[in-house]
Protein backbone atom coordinates (compact mmCIF):
# COMPACT_ATOMS: atom_id res chain seq x y z
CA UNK A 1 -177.58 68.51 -214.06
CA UNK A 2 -174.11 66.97 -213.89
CA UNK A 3 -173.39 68.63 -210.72
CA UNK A 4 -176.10 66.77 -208.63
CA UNK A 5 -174.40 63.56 -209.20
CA UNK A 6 -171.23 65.00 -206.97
CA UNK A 7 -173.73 65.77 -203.99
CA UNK A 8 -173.50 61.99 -202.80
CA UNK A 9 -170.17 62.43 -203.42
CA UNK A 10 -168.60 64.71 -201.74
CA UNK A 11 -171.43 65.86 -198.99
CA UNK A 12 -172.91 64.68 -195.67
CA UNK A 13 -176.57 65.72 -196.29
CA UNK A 14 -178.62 68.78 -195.77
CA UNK A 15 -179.29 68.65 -191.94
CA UNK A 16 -177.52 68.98 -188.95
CA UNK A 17 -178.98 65.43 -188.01
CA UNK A 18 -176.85 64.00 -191.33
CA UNK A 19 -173.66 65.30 -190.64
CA UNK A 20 -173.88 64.65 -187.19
CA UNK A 21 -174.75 60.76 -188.00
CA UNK A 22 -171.71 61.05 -190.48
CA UNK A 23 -169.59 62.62 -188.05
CA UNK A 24 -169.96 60.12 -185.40
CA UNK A 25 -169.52 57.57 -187.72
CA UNK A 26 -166.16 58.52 -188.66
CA UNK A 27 -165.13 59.48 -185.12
CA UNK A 28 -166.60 56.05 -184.60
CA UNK A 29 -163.69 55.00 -187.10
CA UNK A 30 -161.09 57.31 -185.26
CA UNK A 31 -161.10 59.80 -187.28
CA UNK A 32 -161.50 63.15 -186.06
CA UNK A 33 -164.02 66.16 -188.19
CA UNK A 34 -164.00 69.10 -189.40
CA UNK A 35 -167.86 70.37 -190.40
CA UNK A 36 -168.67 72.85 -192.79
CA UNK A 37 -172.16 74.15 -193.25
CA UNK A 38 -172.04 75.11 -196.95
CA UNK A 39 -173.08 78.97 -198.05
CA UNK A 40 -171.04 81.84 -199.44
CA UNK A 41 -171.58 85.37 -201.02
CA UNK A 42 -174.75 86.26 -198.80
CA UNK A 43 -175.40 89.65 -199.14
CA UNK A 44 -179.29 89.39 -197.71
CA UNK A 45 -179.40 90.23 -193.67
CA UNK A 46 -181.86 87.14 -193.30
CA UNK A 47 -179.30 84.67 -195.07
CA UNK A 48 -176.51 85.64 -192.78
CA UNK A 49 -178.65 85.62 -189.68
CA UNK A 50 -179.57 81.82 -190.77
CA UNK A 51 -176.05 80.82 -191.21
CA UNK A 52 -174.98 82.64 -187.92
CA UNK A 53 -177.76 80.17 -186.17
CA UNK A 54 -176.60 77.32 -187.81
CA UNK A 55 -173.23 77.43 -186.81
CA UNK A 56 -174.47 78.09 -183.67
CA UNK A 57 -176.51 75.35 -183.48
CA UNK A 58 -174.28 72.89 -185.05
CA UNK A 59 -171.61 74.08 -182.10
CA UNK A 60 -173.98 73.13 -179.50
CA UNK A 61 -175.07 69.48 -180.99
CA UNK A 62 -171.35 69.17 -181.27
CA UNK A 63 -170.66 69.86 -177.44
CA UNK A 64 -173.61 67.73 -176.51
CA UNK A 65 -172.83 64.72 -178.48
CA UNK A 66 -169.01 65.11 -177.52
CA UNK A 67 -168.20 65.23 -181.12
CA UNK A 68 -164.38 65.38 -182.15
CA UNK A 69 -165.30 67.83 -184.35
CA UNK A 70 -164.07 71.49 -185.11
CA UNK A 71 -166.27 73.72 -187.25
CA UNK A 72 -165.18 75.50 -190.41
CA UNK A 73 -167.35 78.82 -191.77
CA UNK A 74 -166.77 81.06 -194.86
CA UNK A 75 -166.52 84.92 -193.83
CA UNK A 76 -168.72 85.60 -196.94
CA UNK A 77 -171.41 83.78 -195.69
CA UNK A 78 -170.97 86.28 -192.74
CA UNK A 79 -171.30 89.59 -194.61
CA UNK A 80 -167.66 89.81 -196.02
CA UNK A 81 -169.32 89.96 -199.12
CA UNK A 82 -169.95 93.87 -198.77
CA UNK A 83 -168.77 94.64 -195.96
CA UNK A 84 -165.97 94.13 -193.46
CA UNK A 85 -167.00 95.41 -190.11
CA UNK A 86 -170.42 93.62 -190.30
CA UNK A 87 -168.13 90.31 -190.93
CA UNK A 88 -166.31 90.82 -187.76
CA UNK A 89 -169.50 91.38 -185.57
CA UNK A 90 -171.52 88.56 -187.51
CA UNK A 91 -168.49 85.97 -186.80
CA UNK A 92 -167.88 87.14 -183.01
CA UNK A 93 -171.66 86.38 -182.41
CA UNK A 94 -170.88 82.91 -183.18
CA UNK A 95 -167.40 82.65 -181.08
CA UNK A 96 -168.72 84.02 -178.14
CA UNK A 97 -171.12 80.68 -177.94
CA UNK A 98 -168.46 78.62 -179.35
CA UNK A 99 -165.58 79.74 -177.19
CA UNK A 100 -167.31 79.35 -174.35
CA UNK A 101 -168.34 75.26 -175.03
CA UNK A 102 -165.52 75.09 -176.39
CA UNK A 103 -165.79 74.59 -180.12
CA UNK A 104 -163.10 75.27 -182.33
CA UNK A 105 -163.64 77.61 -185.33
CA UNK A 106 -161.82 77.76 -188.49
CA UNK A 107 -162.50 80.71 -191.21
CA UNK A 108 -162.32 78.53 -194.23
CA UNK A 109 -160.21 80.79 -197.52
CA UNK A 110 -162.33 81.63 -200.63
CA UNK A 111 -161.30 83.48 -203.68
CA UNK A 112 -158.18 85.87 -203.50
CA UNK A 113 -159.92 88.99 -203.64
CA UNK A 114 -160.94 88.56 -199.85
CA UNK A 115 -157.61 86.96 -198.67
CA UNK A 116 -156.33 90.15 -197.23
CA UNK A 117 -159.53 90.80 -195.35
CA UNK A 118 -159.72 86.99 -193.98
CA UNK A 119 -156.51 87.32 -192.64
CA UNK A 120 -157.74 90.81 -191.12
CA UNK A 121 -160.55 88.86 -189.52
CA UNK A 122 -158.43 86.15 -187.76
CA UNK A 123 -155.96 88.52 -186.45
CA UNK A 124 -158.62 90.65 -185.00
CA UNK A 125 -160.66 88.16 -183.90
CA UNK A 126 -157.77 86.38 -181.97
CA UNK A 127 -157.48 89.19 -179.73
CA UNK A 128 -160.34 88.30 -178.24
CA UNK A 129 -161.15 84.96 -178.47
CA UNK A 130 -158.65 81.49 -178.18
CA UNK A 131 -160.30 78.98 -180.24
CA UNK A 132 -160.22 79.83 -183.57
CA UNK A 133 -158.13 79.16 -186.89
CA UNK A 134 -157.54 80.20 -190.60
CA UNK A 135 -157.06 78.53 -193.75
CA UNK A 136 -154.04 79.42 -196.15
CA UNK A 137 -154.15 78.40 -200.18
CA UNK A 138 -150.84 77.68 -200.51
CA UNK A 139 -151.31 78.05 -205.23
CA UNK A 140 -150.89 81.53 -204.05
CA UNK A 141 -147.70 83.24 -203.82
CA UNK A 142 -148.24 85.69 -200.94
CA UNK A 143 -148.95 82.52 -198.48
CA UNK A 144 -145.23 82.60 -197.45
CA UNK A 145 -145.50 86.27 -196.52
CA UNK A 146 -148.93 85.49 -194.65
CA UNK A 147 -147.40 83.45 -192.79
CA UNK A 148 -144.89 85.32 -191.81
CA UNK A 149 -147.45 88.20 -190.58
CA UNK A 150 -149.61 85.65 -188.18
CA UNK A 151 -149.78 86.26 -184.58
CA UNK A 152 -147.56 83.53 -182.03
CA UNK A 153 -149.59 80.29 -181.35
CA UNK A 154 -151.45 80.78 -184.35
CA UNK A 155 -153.36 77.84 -185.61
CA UNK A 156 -153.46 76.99 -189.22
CA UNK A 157 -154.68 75.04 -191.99
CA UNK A 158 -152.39 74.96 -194.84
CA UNK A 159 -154.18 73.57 -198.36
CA UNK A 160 -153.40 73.66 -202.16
CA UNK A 161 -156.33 76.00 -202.73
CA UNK A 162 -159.98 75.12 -204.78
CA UNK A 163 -159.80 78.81 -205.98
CA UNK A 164 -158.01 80.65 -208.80
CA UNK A 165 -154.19 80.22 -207.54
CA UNK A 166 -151.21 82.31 -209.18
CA UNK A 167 -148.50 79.96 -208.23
CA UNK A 168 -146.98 76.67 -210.51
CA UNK A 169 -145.53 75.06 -207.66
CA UNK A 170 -148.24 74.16 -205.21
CA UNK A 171 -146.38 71.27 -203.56
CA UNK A 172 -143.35 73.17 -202.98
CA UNK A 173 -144.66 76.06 -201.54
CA UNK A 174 -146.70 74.52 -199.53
CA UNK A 175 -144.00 72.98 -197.93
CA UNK A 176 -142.49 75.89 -197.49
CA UNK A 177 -145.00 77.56 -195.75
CA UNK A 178 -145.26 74.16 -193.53
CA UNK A 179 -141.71 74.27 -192.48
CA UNK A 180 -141.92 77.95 -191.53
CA UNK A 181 -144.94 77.49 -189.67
CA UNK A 182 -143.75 74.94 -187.52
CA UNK A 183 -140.92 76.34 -187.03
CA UNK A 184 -142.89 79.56 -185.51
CA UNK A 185 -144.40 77.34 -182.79
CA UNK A 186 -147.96 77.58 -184.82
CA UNK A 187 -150.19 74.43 -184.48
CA UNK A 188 -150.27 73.21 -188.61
CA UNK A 189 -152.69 70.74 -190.31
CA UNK A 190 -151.91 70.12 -193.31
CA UNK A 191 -154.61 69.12 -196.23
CA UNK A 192 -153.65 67.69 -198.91
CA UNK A 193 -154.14 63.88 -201.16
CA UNK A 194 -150.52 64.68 -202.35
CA UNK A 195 -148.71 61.35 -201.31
CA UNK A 196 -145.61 61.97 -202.26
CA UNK A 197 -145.79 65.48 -200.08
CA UNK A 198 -147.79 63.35 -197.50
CA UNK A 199 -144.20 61.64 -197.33
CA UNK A 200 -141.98 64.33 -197.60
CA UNK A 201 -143.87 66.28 -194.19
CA UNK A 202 -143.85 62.70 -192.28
CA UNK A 203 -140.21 62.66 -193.02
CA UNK A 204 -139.56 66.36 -191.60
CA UNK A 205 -141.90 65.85 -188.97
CA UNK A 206 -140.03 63.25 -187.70
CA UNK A 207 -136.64 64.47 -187.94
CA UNK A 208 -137.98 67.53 -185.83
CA UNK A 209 -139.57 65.34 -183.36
CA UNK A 210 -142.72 66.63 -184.25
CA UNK A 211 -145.59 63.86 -184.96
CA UNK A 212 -148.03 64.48 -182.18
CA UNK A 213 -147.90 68.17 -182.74
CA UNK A 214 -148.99 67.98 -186.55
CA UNK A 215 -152.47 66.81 -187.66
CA UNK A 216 -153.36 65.85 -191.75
CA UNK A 217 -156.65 66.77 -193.48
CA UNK A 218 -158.52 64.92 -196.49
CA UNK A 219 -161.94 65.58 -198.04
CA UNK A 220 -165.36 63.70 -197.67
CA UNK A 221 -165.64 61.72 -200.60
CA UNK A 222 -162.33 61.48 -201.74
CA UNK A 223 -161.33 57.34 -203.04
CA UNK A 224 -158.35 55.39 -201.71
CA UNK A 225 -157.09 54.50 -198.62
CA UNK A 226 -153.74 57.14 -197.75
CA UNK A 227 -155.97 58.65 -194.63
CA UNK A 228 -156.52 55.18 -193.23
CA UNK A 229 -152.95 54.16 -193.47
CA UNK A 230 -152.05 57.73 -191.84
CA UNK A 231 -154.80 56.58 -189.36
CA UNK A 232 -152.74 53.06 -188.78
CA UNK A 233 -149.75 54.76 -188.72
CA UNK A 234 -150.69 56.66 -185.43
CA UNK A 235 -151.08 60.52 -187.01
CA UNK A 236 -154.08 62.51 -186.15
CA UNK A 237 -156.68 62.32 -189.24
CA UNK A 238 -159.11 64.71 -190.05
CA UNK A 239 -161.92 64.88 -192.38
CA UNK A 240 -163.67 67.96 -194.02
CA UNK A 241 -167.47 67.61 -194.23
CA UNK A 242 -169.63 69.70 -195.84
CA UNK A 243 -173.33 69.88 -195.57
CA UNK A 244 -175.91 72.32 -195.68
CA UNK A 245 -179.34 73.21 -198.48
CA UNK A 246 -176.11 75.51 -200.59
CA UNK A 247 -173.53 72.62 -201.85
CA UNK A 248 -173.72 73.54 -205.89
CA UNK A 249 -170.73 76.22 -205.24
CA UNK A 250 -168.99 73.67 -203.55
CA UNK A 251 -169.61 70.67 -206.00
CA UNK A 252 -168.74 72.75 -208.93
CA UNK A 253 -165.57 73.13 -207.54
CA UNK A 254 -164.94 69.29 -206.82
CA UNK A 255 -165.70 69.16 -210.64
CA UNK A 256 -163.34 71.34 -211.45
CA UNK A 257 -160.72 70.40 -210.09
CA UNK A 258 -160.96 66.72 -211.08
CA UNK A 259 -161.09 67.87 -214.80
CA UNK A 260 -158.04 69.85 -214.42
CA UNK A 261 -156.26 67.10 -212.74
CA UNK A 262 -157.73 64.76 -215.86
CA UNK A 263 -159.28 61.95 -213.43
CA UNK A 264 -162.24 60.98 -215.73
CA UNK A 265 -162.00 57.76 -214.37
CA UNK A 266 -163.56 59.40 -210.89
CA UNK A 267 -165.64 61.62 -213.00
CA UNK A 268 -167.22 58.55 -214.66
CA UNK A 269 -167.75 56.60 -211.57
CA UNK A 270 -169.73 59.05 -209.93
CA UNK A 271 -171.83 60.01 -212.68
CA UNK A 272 -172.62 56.45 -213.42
CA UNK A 273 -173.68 56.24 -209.54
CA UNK A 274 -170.00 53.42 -208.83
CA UNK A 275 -168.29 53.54 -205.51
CA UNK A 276 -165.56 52.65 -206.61
């Protein structure tokens, strides 16, 4: 199947114990982590008790190993799927561990049919505890107005979107929705492999006086060297790791999206096993 040759790719393993020994390597590197174990759409009680452990357990090896590592999960792995209410309890039983360590949490965004309940989640959810985050797909058009509806010191992660998007101008709106954000007082990463909108946020950044306050976001996997030079250049770099048993969602997507951006070149090299 062409999807298995993306796994080496674009993922950290299937164990704890891999992405761990990945993310100390980059943290090694000085770059700073953001783990994802893999799974969406569970409707079965016994798959979302699983991934509520895992996350739990990944929290704790990250506290113990004094990872620089924040931990991003995907509300439908947590119920969201069918039903909203058992979301919220599922993703509080992992926050009340991981506040307390402290881990960070960030609900990653999936498709737009559960944007509106996502955003439901974090708001809710902040009310109680402090370390936590969302994700906003900025190919949609109601991310400007979501951001406008966040609560004060919110902490976001602002991203082009691997999901069906309804807007033409990603680039522009996310920039948009960066320059809003930031000037709300929210803490912003911003993920994206865009370089010329890589530029255009390092120039507003600075003019605001802003470059320890913003932090920028690339893939596992992803070729060339723009999140070492941001690295050199003194901004905070971090990188999104997935792992997990579940990573053919998640590699169908990489796939996807390098067809539509027409990089058969990459496409190639990974299927012929290059590194280049």
């Amino acid at each position: 199947m062409i999807i298995k040759h993306f796994k080496k790719r674009y993922f950290a393993g299937e164990t704890i114990d891999d992405v761990v020994k990945k993310a100390i390597e980059l943290n090694n590197n000085g770059f700073h982590t953001t783990i994802n174990p893999l799974g969406e759409n569970f409707t079965d009680i016994s798959d979302i008790d699983t991934y509520i452990n895992e996350c739990i357990s990944l929290a704790q090896e990250i506290h113990n190993r004094s990872l620089s590592s924040h931990i991003s999960i995907k509300p439908t792995a947590l119920g969201l799927t069918t039903s909203y209410d058992d979301a919220l309890q599922n993703i509080s039983k992992i926050l009340s561990i991981t506040d307390k360590l402290p881990v960070f949490v960030r609900l990653d965004m999936e498709d737009i049919d559960y944007t509106y309940y996502t955003i439901g989640l974090f708001k809710e959810l902040r009310k109680s505890y402090g370390n936590i985050g969302i994700t906003l797909q900025c190919n949609l058009n109601r991310t400007f107005s979501d951001v406008l509806e966040l609560p004060p010191n919110s902490d976001i992660r602002l991203c082009k979107g691997a999901y069906k998007g309804d807007v033409n101008e990603i680039s522009f709106n996310l920039f948009e929705c960066f320059v809003e954000s930031i000037c709300r007082g929210f803490r912003v990463s911003v993920a994206t492999h865009n370089e010329n909108l890589i530029n255009k946020i390092i120039w507003s950044i600075s003019y605001r006086g802003l470059d320890d306050d913003i932090e920028f976001q690339t893939l596992y996997g992803v070729k060339g060297n723009m999140a070492s030079k941001l690295l050199s250049d003194g901004y905070r770099v971090r990188i999104y790791v997935p792992y997990g048993k579940n990573w053919k969602y998640y590699c169908w997507r990489r796939f996807k999206e390098l067809i539509s951006k027409g990089n058969i070149n990459t496409i190639w090299n990974i299927l012929i096993g290059s590194n280049k």
